[in-house]
Protein backbone atom coordinates (compact mmCIF):
# COMPACT_ATOMS: atom_id res chain seq x y z
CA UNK A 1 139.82 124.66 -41.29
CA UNK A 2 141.10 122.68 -44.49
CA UNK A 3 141.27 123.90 -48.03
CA UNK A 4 137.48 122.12 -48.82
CA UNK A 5 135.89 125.11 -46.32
CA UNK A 6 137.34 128.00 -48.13
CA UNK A 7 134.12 129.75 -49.96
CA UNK A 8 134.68 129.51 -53.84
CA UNK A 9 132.32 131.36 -56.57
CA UNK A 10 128.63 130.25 -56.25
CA UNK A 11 127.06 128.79 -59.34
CA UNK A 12 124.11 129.92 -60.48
CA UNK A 13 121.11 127.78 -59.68
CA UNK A 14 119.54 126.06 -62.42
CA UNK A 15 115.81 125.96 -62.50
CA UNK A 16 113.95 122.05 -63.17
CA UNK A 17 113.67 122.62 -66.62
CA UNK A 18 116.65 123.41 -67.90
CA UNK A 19 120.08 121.81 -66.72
CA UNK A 20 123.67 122.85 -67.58
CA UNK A 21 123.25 122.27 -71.28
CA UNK A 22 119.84 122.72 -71.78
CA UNK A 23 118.67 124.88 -75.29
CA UNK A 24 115.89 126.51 -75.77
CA UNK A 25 112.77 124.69 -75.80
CA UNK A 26 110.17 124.53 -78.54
CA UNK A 27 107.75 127.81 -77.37
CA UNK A 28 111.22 129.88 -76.75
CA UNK A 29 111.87 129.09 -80.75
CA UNK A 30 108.73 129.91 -81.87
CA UNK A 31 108.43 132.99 -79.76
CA UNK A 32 111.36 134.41 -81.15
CA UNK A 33 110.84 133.20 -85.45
CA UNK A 34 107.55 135.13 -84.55
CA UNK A 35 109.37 137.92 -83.45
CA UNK A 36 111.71 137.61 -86.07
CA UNK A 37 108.76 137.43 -88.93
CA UNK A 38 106.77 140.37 -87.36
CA UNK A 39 110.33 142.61 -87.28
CA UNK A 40 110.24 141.69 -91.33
CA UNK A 41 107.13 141.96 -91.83
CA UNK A 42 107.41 145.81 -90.82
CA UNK A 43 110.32 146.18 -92.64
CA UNK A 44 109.03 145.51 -95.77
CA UNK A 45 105.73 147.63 -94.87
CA UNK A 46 108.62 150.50 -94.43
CA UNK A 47 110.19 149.91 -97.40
CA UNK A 48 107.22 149.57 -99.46
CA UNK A 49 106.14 153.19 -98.00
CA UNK A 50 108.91 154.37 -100.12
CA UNK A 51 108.33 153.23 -103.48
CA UNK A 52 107.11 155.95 -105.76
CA UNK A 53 104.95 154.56 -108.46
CA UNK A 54 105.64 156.52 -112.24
CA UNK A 55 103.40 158.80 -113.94
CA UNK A 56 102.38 157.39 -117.28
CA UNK A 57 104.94 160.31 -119.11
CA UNK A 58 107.69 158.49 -117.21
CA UNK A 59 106.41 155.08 -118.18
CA UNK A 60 106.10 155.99 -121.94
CA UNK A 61 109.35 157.78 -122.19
CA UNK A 62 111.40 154.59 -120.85
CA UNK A 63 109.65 152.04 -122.94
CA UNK A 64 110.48 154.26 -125.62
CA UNK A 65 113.92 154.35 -125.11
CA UNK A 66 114.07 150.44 -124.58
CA UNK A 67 112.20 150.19 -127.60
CA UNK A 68 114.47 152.60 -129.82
CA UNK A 69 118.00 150.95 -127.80
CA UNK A 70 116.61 146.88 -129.14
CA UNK A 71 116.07 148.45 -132.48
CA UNK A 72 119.94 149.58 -132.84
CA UNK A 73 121.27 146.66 -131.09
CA UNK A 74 119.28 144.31 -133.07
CA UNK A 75 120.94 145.79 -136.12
CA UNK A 76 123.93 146.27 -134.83
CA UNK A 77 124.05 142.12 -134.41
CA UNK A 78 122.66 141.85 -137.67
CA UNK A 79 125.49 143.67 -139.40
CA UNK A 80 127.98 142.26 -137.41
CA UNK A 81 126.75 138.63 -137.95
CA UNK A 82 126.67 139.57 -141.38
CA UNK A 83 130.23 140.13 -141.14
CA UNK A 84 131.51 137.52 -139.37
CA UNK A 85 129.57 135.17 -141.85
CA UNK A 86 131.37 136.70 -144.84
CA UNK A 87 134.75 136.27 -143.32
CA UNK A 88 133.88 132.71 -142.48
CA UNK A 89 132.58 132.11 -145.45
CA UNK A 90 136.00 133.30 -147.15
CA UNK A 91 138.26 132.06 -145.54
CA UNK A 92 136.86 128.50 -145.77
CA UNK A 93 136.61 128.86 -149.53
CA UNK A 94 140.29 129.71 -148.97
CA UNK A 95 140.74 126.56 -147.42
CA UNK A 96 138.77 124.66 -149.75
CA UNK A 97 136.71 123.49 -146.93
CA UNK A 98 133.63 125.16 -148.62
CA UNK A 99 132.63 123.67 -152.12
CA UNK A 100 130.37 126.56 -154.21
């Protein structure tokens, strides 16, 4: 009996269609993006089960507040601006840079 005889680990037999390096084919793909939509696609029909939609108090008592906060910060800016153009305008008369 020579070394050739000696019974190794059997390979696993490869069907007609697919050989040793073989990917998936094209119905394997689509099988699984399907899969992988349809998975989403509940998901999101879970998630969406938990949104609460407001009452209309809640709705006007935010857009009041966002109404009332661009009101301060709109004059905040506006002072500020106001500054920062009066120093500017300063110092280049300081500099001579602006003629009035």
């Amino acid at each position: 009996m020579s070394g050739d005889d000696v019974p190794g680990p059997k390979k696993p037999a490869l069907s007609k269609r697919q050989s040793s390096n073989a990917t998936p084919g094209f119905a394997e793909k689509v099988t699984s993006q399907w899969q992988e939509f349809t998975h989403f696609l509940s998901d999101v029909r879970g998630e969406m089960r938990k949104v609460v939609t407001p009452s209309r108090k809640e709705v006007e008592a935010t857009t009041t507040v966002v109404i009332i906060a661009v009101f301060i910060f709109g004059l905040f800016f506006f002072v500020v601006d106001g500054i920062f153009s009066y120093g500017l305008d300063r110092l280049l008369k300081q500099l001579g840079g602006l003629q009035q």
